[in-house]
Protein backbone atom coordinates (compact mmCIF):
# COMPACT_ATOMS: atom_id res chain seq x y z
CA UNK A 1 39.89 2.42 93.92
CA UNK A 2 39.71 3.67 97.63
CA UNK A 3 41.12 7.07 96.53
CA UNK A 4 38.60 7.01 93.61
CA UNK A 5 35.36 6.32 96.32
CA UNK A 6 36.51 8.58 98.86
CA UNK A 7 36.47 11.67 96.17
CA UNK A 8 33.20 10.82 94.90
CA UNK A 9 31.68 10.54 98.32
CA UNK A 10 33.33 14.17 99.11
CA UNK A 11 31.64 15.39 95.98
CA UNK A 12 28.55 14.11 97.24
CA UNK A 13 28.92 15.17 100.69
CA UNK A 14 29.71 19.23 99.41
CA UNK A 15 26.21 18.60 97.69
CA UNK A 16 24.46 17.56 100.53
CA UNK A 17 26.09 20.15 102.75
CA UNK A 18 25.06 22.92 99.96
CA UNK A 19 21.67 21.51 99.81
CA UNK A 20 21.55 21.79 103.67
CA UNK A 21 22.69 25.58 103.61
CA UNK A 22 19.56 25.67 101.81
CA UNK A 23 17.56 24.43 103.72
CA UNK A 24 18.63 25.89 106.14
CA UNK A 25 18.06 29.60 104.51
CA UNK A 26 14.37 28.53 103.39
CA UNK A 27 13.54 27.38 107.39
CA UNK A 28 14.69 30.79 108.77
CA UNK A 29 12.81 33.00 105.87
CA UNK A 30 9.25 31.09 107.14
CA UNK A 31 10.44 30.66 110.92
CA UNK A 32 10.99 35.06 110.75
CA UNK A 33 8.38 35.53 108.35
CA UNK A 34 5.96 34.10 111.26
CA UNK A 35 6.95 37.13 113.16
CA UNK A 36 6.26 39.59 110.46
CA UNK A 37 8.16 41.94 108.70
CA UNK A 38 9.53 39.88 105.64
CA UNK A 39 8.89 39.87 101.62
CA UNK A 40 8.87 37.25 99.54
CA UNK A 41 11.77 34.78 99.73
CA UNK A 42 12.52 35.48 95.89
CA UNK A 43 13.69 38.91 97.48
CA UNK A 44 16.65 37.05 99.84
CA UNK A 45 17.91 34.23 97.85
CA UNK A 46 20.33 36.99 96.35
CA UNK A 47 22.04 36.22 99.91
CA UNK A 48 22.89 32.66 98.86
CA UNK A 49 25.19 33.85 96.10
CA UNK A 50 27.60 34.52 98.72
CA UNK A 51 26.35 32.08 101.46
CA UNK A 52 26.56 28.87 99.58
CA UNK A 53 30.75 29.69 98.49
CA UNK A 54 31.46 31.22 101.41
CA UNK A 55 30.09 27.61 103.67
CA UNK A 56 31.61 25.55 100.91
CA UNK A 57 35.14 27.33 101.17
CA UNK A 58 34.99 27.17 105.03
CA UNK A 59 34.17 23.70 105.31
CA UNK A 60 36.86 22.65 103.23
CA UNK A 61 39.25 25.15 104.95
CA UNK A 62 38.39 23.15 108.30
CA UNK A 63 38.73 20.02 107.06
CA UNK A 64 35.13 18.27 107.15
CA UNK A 65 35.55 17.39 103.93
CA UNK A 66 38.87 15.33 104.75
CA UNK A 67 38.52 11.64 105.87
CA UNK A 68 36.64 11.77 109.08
CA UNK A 69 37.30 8.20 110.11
CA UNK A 70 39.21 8.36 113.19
CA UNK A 71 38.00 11.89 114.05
CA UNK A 72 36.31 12.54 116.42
CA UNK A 73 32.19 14.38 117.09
CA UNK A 74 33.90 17.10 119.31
CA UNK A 75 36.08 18.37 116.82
CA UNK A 76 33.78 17.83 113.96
CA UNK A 77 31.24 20.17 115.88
CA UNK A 78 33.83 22.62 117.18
CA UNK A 79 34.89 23.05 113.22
CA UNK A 80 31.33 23.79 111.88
CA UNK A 81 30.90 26.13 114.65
CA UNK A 82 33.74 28.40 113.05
CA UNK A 83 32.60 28.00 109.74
CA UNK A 84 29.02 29.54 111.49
CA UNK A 85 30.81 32.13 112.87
CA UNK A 86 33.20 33.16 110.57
CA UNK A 87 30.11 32.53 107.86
CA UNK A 88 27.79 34.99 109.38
CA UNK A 89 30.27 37.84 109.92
CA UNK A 90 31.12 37.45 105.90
CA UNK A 91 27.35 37.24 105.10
CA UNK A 92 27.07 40.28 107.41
CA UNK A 93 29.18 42.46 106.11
CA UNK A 94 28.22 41.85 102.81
CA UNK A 95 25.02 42.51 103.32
CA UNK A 96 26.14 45.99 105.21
CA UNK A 97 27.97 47.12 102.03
CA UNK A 98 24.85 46.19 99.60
CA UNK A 99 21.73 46.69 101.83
CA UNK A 100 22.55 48.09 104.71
CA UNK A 101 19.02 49.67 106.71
CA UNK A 102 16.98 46.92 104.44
CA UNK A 103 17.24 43.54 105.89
CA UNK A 104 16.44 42.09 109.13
CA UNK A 105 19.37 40.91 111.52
CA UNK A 106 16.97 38.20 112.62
CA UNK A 107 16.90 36.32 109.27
CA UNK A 108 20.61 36.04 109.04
CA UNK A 109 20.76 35.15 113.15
CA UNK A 110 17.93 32.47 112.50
CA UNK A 111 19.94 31.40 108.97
CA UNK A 112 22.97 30.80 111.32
CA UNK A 113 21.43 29.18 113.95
CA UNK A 114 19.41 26.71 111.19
CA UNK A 115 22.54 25.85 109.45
CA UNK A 116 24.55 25.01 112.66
CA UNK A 117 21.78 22.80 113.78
CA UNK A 118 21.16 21.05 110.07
CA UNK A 119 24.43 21.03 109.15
CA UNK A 120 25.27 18.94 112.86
CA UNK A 121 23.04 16.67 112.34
CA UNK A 122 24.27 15.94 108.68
CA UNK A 123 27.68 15.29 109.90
CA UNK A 124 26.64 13.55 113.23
CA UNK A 125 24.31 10.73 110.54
CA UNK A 126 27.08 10.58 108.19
CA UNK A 127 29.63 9.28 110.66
CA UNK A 128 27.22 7.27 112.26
CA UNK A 129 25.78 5.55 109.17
CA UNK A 130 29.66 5.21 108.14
CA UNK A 131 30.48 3.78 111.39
CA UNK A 132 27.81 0.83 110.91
CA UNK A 133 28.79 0.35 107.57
CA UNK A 134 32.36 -0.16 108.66
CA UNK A 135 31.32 -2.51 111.29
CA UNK A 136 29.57 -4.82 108.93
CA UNK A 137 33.27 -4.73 106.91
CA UNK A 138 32.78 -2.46 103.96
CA UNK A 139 34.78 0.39 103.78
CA UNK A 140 37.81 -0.87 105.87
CA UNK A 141 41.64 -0.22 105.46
CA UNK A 142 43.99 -3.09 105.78
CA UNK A 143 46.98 -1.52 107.65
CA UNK A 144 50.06 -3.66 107.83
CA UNK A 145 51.88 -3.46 111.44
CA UNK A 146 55.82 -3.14 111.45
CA UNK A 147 56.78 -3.80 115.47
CA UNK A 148 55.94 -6.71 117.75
CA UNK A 149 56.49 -4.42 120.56
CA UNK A 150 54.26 -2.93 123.71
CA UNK A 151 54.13 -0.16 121.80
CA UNK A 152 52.58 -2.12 118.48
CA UNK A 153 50.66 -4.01 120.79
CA UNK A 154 48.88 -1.13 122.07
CA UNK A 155 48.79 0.45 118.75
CA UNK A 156 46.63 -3.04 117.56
CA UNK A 157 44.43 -2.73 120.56
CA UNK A 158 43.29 0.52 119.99
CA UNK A 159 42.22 -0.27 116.39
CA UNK A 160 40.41 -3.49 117.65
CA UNK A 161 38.11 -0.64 120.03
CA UNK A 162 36.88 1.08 117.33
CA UNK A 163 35.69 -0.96 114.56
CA UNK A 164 33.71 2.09 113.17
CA UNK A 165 37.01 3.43 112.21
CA UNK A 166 36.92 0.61 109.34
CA UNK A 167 40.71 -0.26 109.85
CA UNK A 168 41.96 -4.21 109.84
CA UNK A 169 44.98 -5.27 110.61
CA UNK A 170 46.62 -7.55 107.75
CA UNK A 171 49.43 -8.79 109.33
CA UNK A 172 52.38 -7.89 111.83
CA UNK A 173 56.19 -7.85 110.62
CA UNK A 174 58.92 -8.41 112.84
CA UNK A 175 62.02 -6.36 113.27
CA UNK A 176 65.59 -8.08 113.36
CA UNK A 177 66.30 -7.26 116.97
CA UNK A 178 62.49 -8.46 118.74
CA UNK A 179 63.83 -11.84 119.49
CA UNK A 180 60.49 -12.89 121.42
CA UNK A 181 57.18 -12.56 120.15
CA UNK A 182 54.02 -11.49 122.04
CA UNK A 183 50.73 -12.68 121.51
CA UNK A 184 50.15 -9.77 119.10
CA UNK A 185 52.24 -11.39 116.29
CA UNK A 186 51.62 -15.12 117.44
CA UNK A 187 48.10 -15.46 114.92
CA UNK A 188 49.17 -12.84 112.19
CA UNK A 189 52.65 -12.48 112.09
CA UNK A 190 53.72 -12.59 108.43
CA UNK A 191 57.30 -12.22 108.86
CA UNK A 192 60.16 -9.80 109.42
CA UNK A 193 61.02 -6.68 108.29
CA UNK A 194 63.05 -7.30 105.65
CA UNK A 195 60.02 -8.97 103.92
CA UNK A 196 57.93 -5.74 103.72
CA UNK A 197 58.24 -4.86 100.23
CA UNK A 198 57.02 -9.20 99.69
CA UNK A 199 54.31 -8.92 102.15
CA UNK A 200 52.82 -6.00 100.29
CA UNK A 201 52.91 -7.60 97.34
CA UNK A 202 51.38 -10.63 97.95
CA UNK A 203 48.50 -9.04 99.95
CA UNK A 204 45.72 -6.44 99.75
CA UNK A 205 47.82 -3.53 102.38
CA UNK A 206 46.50 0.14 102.20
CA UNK A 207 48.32 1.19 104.69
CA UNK A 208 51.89 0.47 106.55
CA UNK A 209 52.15 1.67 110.59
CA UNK A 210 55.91 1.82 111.85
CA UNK A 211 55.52 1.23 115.51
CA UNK A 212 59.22 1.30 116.06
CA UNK A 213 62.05 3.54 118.51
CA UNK A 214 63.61 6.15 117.57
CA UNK A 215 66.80 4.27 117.61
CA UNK A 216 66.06 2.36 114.85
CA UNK A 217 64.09 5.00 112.82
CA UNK A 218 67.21 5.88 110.67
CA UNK A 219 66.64 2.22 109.59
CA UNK A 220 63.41 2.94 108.18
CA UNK A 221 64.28 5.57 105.56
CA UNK A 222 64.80 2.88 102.75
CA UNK A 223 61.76 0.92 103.46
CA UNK A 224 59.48 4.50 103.35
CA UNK A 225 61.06 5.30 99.91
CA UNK A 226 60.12 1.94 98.70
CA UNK A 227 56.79 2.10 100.04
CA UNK A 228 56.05 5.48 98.47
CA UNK A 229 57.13 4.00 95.38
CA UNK A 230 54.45 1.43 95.59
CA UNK A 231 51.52 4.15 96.72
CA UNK A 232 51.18 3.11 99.80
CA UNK A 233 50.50 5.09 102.36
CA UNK A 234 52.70 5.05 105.85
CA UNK A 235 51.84 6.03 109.24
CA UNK A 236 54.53 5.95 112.19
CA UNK A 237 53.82 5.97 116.03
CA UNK A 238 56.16 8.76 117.47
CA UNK A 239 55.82 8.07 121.02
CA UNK A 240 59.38 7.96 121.23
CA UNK A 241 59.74 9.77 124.98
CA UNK A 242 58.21 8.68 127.85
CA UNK A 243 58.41 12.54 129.32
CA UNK A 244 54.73 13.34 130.90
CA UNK A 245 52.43 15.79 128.48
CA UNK A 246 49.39 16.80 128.13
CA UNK A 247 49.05 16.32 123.86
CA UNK A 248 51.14 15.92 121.24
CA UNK A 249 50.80 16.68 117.74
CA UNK A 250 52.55 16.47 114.87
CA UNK A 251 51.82 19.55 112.05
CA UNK A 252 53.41 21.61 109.38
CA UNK A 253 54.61 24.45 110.67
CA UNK A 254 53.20 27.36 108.29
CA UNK A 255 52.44 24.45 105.85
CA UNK A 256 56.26 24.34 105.25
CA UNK A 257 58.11 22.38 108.16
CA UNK A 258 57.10 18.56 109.68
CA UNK A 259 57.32 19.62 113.03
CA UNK A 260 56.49 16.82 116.34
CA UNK A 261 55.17 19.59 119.06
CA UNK A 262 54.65 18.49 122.76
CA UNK A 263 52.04 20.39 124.57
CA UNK A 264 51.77 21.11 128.64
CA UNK A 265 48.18 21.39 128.40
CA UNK A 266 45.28 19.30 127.03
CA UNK A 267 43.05 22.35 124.93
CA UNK A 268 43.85 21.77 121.12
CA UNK A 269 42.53 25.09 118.84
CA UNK A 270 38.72 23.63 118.42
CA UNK A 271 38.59 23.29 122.36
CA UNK A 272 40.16 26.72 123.03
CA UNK A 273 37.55 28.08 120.83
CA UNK A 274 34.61 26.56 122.03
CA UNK A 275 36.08 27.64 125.70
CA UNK A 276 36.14 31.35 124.21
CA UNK A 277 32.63 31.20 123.09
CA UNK A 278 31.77 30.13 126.79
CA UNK A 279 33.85 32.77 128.25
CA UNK A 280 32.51 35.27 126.27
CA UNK A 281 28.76 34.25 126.64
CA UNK A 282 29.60 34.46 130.62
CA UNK A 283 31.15 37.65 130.84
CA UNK A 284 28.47 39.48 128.77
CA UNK A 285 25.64 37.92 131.46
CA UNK A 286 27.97 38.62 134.19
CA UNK A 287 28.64 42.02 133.36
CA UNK A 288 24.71 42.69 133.29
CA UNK A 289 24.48 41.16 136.33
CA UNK A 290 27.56 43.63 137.75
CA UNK A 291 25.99 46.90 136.39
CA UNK A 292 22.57 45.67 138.12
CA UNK A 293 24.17 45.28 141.64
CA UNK A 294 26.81 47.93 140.99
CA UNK A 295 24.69 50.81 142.84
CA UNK A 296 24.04 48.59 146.20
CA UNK A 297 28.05 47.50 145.83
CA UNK A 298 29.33 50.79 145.30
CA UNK A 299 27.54 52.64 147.83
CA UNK A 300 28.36 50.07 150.68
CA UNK A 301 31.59 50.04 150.27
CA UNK A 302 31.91 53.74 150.15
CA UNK A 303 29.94 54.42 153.54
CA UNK A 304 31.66 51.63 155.15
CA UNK A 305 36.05 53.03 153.93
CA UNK A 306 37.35 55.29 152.20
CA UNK A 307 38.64 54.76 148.85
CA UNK A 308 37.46 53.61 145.57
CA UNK A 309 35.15 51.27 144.31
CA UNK A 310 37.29 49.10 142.45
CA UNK A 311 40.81 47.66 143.52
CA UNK A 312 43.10 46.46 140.68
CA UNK A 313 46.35 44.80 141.10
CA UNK A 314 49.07 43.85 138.91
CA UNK A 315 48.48 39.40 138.43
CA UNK A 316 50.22 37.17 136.24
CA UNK A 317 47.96 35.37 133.71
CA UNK A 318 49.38 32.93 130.57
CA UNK A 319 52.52 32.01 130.13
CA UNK A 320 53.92 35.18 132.54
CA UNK A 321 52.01 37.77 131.01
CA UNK A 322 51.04 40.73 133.48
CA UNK A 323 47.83 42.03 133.55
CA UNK A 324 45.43 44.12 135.83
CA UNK A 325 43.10 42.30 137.65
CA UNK A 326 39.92 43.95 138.41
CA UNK A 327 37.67 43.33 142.08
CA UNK A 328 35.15 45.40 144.45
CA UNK A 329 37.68 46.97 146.83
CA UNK A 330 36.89 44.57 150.13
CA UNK A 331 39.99 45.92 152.12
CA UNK A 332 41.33 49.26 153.29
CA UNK A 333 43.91 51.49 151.48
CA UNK A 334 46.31 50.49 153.60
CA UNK A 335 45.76 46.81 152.88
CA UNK A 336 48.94 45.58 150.74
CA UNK A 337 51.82 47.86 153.11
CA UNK A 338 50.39 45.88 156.06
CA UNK A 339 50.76 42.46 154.43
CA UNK A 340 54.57 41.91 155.52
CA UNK A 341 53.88 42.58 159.18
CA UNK A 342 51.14 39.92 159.07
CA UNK A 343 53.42 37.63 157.15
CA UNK A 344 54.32 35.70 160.20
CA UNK A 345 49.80 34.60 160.45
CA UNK A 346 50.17 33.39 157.05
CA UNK A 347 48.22 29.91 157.32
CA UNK A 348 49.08 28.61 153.87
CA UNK A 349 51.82 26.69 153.28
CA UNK A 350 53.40 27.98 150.20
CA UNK A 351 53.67 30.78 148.02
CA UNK A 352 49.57 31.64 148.97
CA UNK A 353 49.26 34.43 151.56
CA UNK A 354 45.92 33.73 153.73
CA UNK A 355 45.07 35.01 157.22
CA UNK A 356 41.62 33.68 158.71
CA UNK A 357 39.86 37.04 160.25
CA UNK A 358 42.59 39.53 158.12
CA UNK A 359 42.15 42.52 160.05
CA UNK A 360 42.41 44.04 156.61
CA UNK A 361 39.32 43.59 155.18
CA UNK A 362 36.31 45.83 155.65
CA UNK A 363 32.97 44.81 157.34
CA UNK A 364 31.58 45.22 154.02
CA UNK A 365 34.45 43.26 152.15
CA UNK A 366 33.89 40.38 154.44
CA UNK A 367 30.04 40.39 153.06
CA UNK A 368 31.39 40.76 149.54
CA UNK A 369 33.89 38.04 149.84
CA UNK A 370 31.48 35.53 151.79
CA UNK A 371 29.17 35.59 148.69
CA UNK A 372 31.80 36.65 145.86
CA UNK A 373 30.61 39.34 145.30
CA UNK A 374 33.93 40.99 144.94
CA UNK A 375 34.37 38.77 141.86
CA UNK A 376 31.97 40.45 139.67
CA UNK A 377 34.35 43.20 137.98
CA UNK A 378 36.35 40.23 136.60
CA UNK A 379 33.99 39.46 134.17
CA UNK A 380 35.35 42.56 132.42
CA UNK A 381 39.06 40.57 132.21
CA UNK A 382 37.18 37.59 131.32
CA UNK A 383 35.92 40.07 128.04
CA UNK A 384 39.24 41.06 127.35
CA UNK A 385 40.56 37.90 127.16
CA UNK A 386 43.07 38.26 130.33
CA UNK A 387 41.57 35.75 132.13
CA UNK A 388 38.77 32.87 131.45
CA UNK A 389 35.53 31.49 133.42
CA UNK A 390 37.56 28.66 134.76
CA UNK A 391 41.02 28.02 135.39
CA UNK A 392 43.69 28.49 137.97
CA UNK A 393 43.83 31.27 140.67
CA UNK A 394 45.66 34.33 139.11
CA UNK A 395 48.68 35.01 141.32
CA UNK A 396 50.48 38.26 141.93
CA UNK A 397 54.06 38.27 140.90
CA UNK A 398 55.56 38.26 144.02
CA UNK A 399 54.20 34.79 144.54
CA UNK A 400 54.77 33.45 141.03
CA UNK A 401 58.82 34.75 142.00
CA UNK A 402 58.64 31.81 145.11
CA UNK A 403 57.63 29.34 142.43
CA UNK A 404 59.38 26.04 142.15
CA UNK A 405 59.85 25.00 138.20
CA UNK A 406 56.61 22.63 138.57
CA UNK A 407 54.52 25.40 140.35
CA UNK A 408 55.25 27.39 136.84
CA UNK A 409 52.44 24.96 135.01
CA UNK A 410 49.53 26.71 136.78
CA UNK A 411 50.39 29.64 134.89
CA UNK A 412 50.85 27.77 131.29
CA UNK A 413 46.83 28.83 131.01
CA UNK A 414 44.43 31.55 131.45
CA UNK A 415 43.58 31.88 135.15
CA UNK A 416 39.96 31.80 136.10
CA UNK A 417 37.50 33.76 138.34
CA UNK A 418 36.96 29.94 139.76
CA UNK A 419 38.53 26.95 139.55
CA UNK A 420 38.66 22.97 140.51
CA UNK A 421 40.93 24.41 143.44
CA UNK A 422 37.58 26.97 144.52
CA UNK A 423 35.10 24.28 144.24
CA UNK A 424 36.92 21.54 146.16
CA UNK A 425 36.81 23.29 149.70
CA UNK A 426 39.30 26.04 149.11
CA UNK A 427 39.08 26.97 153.30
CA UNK A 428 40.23 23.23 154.18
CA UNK A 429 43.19 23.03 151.64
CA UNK A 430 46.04 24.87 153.73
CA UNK A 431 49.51 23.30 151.38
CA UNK A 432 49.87 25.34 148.65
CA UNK A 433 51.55 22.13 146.63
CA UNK A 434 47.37 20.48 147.19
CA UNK A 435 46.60 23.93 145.55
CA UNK A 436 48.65 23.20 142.80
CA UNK A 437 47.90 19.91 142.36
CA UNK A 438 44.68 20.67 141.48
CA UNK A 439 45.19 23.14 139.08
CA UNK A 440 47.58 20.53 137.01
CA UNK A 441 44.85 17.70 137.68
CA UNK A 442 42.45 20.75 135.75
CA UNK A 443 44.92 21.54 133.26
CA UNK A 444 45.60 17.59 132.51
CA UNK A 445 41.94 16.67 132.09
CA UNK A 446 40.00 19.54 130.62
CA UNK A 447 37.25 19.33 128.81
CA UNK A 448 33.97 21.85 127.99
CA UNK A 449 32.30 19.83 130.76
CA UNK A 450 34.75 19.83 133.36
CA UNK A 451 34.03 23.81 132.29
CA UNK A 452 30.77 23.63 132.99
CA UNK A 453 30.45 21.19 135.80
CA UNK A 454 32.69 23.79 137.95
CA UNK A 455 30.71 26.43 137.07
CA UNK A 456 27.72 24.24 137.92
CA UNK A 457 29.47 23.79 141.10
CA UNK A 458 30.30 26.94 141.91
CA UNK A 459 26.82 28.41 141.69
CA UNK A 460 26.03 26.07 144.37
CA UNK A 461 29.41 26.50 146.63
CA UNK A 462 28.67 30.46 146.49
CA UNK A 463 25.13 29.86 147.49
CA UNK A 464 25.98 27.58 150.18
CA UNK A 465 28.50 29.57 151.19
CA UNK A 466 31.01 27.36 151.82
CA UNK A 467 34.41 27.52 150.55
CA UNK A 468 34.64 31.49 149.95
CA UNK A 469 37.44 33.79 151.45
């Protein structure tokens, strides 16, 4: 019955999102014909013929039309922001091939920018409206919980937080070996584990969670088969290490192989491209902003040294990957053959090399660095993808070589042009390990707006200038 409801209310949910598509279509025709320019909508709706599949296909490629119960906004947002994307580069070139000098850009920008925003708000009611329907009891799962263990008890007080998944739990079985049970099992505990096939028959059980080690997991082969027998569906904790990570996630590898992957860093896919959009957005403005002061940059530091404008050196971005990493030359030419005789003034305490006053740098490279100035050209890795807004300092390879196997993390991401390091009152840190710290806390906790709360901050640290080298 469940199975029956949840396919009718994905029928009607492809309609409504269809519906909204064209909506979305009609708003941008009038919102660009205000400006001028434009036929009569009869003349576009051709475009919808390929819109309306195309949005359908790519919404059920990113799974919003799967159960959306325990997922959550971020994600749901992240995924209709592809199918935008992705969308309007289809409906683009389509529309190259068939009219190419006859249509305005603006209508399909608008269309995009109308069905991200329509579409959103569909999604963000639905779950809502679901999520108060679940609270007043319809729509729930009964789960059945196998484990009277911390590990089942946590499991049962995270589905007690969030009613508006809809999920109850029915009861709590007991393996052989958990001798003493907590107050998890104490009100619901309908026996032990050799009653499961019983328990499910004598009560209403959609689904059966295995919150059990991986010791006894061989145990549990049997009791799956039967289940699966029976169409019920079974879940199974798998927090069977107690290793620190970041995420873990269990997928099929190329749709073929069950595979339990442990993760060093916190971005899934949806965050990383969400962060991508940002970078990209960034480095497009900052590269403006480069080729405006470019002329005043260029010509200081050429009356003030000799040499170039530009001063690239060999840094070490994800995962060991070597790249070229672009500044406004601040020092002289002489700059990195003089670095081991100053070794000795190095004030860091690690695998950082930083002198205060380096008799290196130029008088115009110590105004370039004060404001971060010298910064600017990285925009262009930023572009390329070598490096990101935020993340950790890029070190050279020489440094990354004097790494101890924890130090290695920092590099497990894209390094940034700043940082949580940069905006935390980079002059005061002098231990390198406090540099790296941060960077893991960063890595640990990311989120969009940790993203743009350092950037926030940075903005204001550069204008301030405190905290620049």
């Amino acid at each position: 019955m469940l199975k029956q409801q949840a396919k009718l209310f994905n029928r009607i949910a492809a309609v409504t999102d269809l519906v909204t598509v064209l909506a979305a279509f009609v708003m941008a025709y009038h919102a660009r014909k205000l400006a001028g320019g434009l036929s009569e909508l009869r003349d576009y709706l051709w475009i919808l013929l390929f819109a309306i599949p195309t949005w359908y296909f790519l919404m059920a490629h990113f799974g919003l039309y799967a159960s959306m119960r325990t997922r959550p906004l971020g994600q749901i947002l992240a995924s209709l922001m592809k199918v935008n994307a992705i969308g309007g580069i289809v409906i683009s070139s389509v529309i190259y091939f068939i009219e190419p000098h006859g249509l305005s850009r603006g209508l399909i920008g608008s269309f995009l920018v109308f069905s991200f925003f329509l579409l959103s708000l569909d999604k963000i009611a639905l779950k809502l409206c679901l999520a108060y329907i679940r609270r007043q009891g319809y729509n729930t799962r009964n789960i059945l919980i196998v484990g009277t263990d911390d590990k089942a008890r946590c499991f049962c007080e995270l589905v007690g937080q969030h009613d508006d998944w809809g999920l109850k739990v029915a009861g709590v079985l007991e393996l052989a070996d958990e001798s003493e049970i907590g107050a998890l099992a104490a009100p619901n505990l309908l026996g032990q584990l050799d009653d499961l096939v019983e328990v499910c028959k004598e009560n209403t059980v959609d689904e059966v969670v295995f919150c059990v080690s991986r010791q006894t997991l061989p145990d549990m082969e049997d009791y799956l088969r039967e289940l699966e027998e029976m169409g019920i569906t079974v879940r199974m904790v798998l927090d069977f290490y107690d290793a620190p990570r970041s995420r873990t996630e269990l997928s099929l590898f190329h749709d073929a192989v069950p595979m339990l992957t442990f993760y060093c860093k916190a971005f899934d896919t949806d965050q990383l491209f969400l962060k991508r959009c940002l970078d990209i957005i960034g480095a497009v403005v900052g590269l403006l902003a480069t080729a405006i002061l470019f002329p005043f940059i260029a010509v200081a530091i050429k009356i003030n040294s000799k040499g170039p404008f530009f001063f690239g050196q060999q840094r070490v971005g994800e995962s060991g990957r070597t790249f070229k990493c672009w500044k406004f030359r601040s020092m002289y030419l002489d700059a990195e053959a003089r670095k081991n005789e100053l070794m000795h003034l190095n004030e860091m305490n690690g695998a950082i090399f930083k002198i205060k006053d380096d008799p290196r740098i130029t008088r115009v490279g110590k105004f370039i660095r004060k404001t971060s100035l010298d910064e600017l050209p990285q925009f262009w890795n930023v572009l390329r993808g070598e490096m990101s807004l935020v993340g950790t300092r890029p070190p050279t390879p020489d440094e990354v070589a004097n790494y101890q196997n924890w130090h290695r993390k920092r590099i497990c991401i894209k390094p940034g042009i700043t940082g949580l390091w940069q905006v935390s009152g980079r002059n005061q840190i002098q231990d390198f390990d406090e540099v790296v710290r941060l960077d893991l806390e960063y890595i640990d906790r990311w989120t969009l707006w940790l993203d743009i709360k350092i950037l926030l901050k940075t903005f204001w640290v550069v204008f301030a200038r405190s905290g620049s080298c």
